[in-house]
N, C-alpha and C. Protein backbone atom coordinates (compact mmCIF):
# COMPACT_ATOMS: atom_id res chain seq x y z
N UNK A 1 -169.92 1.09 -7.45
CA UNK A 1 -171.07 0.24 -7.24
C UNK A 1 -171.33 -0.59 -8.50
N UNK A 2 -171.63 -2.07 -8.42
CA UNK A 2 -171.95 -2.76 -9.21
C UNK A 2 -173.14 -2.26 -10.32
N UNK A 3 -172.92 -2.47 -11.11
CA UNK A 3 -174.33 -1.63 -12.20
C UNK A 3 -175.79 -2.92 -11.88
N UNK A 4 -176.66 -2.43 -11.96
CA UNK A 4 -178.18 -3.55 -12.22
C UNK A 4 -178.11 -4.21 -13.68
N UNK A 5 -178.28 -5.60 -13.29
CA UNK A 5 -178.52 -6.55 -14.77
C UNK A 5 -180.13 -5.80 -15.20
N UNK A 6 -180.56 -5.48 -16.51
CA UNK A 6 -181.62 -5.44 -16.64
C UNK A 6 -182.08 -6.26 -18.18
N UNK A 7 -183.16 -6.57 -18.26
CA UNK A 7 -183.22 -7.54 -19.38
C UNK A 7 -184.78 -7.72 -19.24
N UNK A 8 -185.68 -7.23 -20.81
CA UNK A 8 -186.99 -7.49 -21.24
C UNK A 8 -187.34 -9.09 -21.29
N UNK A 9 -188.77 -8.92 -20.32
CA UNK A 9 -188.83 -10.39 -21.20
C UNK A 9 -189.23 -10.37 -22.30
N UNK A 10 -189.38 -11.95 -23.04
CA UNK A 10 -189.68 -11.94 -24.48
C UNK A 10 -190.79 -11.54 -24.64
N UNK A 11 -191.79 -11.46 -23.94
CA UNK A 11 -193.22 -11.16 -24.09
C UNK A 11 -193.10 -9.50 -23.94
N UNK A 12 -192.45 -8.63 -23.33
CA UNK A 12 -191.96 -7.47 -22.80
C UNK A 12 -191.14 -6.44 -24.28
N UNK A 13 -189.98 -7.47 -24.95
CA UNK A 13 -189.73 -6.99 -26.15
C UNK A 13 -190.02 -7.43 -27.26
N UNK A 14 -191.50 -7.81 -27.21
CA UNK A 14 -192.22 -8.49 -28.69
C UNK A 14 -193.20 -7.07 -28.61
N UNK A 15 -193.93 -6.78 -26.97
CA UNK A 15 -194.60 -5.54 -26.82
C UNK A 15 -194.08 -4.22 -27.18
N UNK A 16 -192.50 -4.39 -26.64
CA UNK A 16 -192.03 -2.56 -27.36
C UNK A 16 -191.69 -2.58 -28.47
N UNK A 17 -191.29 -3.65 -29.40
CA UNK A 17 -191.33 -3.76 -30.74
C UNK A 17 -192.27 -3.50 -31.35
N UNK A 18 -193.69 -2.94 -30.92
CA UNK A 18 -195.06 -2.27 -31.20
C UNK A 18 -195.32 -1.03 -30.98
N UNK A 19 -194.48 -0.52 -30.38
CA UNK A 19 -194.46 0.99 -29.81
C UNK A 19 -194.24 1.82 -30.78
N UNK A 20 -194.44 3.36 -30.59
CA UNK A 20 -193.86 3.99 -31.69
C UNK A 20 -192.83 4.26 -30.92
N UNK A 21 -191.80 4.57 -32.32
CA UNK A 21 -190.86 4.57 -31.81
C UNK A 21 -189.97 5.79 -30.89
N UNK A 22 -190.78 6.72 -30.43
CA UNK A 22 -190.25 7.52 -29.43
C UNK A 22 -190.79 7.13 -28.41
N UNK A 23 -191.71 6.30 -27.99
CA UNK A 23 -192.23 5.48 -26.96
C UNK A 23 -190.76 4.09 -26.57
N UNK A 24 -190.53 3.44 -27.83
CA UNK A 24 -189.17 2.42 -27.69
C UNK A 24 -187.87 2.85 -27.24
N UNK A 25 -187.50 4.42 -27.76
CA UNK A 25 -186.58 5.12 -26.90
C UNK A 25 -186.26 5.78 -25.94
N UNK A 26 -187.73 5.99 -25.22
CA UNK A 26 -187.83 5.69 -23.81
C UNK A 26 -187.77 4.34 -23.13
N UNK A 27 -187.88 3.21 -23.38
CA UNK A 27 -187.61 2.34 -23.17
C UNK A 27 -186.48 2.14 -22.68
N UNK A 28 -185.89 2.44 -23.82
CA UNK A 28 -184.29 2.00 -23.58
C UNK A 28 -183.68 2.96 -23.02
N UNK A 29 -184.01 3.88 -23.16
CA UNK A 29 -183.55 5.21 -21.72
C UNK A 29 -184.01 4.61 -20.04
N UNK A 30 -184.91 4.12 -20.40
CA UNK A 30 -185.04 3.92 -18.89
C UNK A 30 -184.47 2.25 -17.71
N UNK A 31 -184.12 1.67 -19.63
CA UNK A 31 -183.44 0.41 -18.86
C UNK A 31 -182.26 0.46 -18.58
N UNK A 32 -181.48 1.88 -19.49
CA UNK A 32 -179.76 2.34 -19.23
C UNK A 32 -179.79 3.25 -17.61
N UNK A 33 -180.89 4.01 -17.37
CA UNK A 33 -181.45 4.33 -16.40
C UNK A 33 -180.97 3.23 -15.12
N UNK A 34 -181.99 2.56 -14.89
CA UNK A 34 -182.08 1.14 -13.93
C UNK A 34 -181.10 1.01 -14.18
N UNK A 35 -180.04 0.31 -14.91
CA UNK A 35 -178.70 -0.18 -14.74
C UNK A 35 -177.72 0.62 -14.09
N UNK A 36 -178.14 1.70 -14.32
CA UNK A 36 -176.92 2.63 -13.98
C UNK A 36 -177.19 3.32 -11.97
N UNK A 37 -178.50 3.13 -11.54
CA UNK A 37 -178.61 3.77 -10.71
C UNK A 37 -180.04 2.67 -9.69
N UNK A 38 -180.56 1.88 -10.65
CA UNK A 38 -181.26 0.72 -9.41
C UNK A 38 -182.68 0.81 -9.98
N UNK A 39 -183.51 -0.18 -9.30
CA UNK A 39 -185.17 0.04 -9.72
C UNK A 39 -185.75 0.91 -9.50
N UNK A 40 -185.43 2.04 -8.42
CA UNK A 40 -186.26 3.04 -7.96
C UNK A 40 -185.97 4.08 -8.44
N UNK A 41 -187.05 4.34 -9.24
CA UNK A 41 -186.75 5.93 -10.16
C UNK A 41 -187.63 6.76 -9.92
N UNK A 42 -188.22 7.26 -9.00
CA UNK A 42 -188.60 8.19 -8.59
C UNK A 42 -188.79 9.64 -9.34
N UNK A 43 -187.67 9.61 -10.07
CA UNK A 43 -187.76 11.22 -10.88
C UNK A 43 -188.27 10.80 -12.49
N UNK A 44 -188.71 9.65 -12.32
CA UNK A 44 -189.75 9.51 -13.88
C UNK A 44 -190.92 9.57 -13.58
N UNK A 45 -191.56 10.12 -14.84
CA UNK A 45 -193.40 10.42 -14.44
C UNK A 45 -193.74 9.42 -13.79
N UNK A 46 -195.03 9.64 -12.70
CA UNK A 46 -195.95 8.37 -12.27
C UNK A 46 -195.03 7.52 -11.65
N UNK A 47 -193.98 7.66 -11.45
CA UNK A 47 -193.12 6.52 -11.03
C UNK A 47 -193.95 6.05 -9.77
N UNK A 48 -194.12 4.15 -9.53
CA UNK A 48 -194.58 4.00 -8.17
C UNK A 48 -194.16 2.32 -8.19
N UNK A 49 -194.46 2.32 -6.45
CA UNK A 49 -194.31 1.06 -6.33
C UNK A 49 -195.23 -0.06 -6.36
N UNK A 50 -195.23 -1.01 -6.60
CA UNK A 50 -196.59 -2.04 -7.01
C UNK A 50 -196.70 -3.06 -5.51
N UNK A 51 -195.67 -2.81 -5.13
CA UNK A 51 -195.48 -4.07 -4.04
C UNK A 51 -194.37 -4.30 -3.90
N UNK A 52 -194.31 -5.72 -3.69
CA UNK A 52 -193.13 -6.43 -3.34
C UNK A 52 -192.12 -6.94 -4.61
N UNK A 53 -191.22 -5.89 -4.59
CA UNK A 53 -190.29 -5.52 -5.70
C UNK A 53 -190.50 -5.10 -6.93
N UNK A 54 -191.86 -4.69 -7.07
CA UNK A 54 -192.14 -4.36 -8.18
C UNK A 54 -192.51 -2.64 -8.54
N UNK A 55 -192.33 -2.20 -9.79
CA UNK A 55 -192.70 -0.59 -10.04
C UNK A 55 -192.73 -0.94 -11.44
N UNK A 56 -193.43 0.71 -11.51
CA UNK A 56 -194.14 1.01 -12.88
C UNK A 56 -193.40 2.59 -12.94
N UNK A 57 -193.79 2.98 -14.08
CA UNK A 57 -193.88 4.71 -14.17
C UNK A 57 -194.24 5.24 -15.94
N UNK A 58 -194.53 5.83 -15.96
CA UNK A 58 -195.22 6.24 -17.39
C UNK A 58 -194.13 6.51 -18.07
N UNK A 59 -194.14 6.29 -19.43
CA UNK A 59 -193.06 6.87 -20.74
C UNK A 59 -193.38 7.68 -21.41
N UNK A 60 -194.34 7.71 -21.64
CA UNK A 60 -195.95 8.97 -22.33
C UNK A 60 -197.38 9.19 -21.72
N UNK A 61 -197.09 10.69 -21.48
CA UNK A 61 -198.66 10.51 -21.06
C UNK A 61 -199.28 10.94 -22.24
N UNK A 62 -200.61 10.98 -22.05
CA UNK A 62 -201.47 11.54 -23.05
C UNK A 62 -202.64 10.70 -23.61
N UNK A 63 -202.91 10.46 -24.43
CA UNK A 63 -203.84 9.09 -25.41
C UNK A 63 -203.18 9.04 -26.30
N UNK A 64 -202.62 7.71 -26.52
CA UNK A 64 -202.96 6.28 -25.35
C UNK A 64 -201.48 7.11 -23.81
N UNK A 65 -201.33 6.50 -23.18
CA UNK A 65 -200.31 6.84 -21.97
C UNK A 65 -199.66 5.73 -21.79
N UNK A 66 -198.51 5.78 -22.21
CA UNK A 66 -197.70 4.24 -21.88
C UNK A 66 -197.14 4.26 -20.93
N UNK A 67 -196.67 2.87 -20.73
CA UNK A 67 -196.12 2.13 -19.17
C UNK A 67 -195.19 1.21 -19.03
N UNK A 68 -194.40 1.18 -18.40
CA UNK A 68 -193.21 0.63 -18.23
C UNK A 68 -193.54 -0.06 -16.75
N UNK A 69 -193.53 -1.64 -16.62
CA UNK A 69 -193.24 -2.56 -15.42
C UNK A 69 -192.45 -2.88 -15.11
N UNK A 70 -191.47 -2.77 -14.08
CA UNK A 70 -190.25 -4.30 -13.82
C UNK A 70 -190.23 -4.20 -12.38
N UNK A 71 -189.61 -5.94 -12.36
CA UNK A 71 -189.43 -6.03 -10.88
C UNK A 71 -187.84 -6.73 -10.75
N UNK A 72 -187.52 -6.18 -9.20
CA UNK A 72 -186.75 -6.74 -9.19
C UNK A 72 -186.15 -8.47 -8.63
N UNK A 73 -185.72 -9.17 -9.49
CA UNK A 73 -185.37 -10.59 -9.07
C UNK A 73 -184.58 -11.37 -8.36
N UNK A 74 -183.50 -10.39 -8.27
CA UNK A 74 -182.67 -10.94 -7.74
C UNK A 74 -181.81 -9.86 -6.86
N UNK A 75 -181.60 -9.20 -5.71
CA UNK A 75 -181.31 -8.39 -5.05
C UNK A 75 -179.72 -8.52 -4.63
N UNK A 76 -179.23 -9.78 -4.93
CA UNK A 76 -177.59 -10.19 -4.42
C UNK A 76 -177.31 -9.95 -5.85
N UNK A 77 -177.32 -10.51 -7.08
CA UNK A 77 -177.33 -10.47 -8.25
C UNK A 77 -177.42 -9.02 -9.09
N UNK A 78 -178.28 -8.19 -8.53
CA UNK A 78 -178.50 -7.15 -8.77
C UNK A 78 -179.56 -7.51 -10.44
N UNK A 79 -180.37 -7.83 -10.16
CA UNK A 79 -181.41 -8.49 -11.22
C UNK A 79 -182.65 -7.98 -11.54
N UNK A 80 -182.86 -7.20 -12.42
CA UNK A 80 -184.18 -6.77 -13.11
C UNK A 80 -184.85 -6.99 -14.07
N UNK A 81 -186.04 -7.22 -14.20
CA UNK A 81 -186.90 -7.75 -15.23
C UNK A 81 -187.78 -7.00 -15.72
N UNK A 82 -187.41 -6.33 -16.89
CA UNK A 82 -189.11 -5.49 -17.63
C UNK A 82 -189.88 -6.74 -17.56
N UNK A 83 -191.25 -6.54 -17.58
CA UNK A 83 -192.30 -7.42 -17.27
C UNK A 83 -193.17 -6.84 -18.61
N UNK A 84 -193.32 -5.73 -18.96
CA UNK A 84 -194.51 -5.11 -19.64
C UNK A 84 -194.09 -3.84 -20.32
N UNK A 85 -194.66 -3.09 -21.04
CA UNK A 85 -194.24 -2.04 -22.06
C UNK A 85 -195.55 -2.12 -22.42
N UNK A 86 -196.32 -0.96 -22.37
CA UNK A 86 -197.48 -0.98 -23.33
C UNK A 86 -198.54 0.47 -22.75
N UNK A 87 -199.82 -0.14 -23.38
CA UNK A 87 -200.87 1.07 -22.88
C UNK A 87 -200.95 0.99 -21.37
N UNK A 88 -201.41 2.02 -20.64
CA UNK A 88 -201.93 2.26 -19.39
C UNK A 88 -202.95 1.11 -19.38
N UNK A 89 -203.80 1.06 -19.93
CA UNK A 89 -205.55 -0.07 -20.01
C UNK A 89 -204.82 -1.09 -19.61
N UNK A 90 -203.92 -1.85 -20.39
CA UNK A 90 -203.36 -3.05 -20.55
C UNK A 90 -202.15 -3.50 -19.42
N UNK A 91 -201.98 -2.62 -18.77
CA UNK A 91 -200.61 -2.74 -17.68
C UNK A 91 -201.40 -4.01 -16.70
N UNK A 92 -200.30 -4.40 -16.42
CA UNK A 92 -200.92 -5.60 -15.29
C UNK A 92 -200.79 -5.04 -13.85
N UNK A 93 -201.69 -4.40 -13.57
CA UNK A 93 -201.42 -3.81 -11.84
C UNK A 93 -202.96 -3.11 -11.85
């Protein structure tokens, strides 16, 4: 099976470039994740769906509880977009 393109936007990796950094290596665990197996990850915390191609799922819970967004763009392409990285407060959903 073809692997998933996945790719932060710039606004997306200016945000995890703020993270601490065991928060950033979940990040990138979860975008080798998506590539390797699709947008729907189900077996990560909170994992859910937002709508129409879109999901979230937590990287940390606790205070603060971070969050991971992407959707997918392109479904022939196999195309994903982090959208967001940040606090729970601040997630766009």
């Amino acid at each position: 099976m073809t692997p998933w393109q996945v790719s932060l936007t710039p606004k997306a990796r200016k945000q995890k470039d703020r993270l601490p950094k065991t928060v950033q290596e979940q990040v990138l665990f979860l975008v080798r994740d998506i590539e390797i197996r699709g947008p729907v990850r189900g077996d990560w915390p909170n994992y859910g769906k937002l709508g129409h191609g879109q999901h979230h799922c937590h990287l940390k819970k606790g205070k603060p509880t971070y969050v991971a967004v992407w959707a997918e763009r392109d479904k022939e392409i196999r195309l994903i977009e982090v959208i967001y990285v940040g606090t729970h407060e601040k997630a766009p959903y």
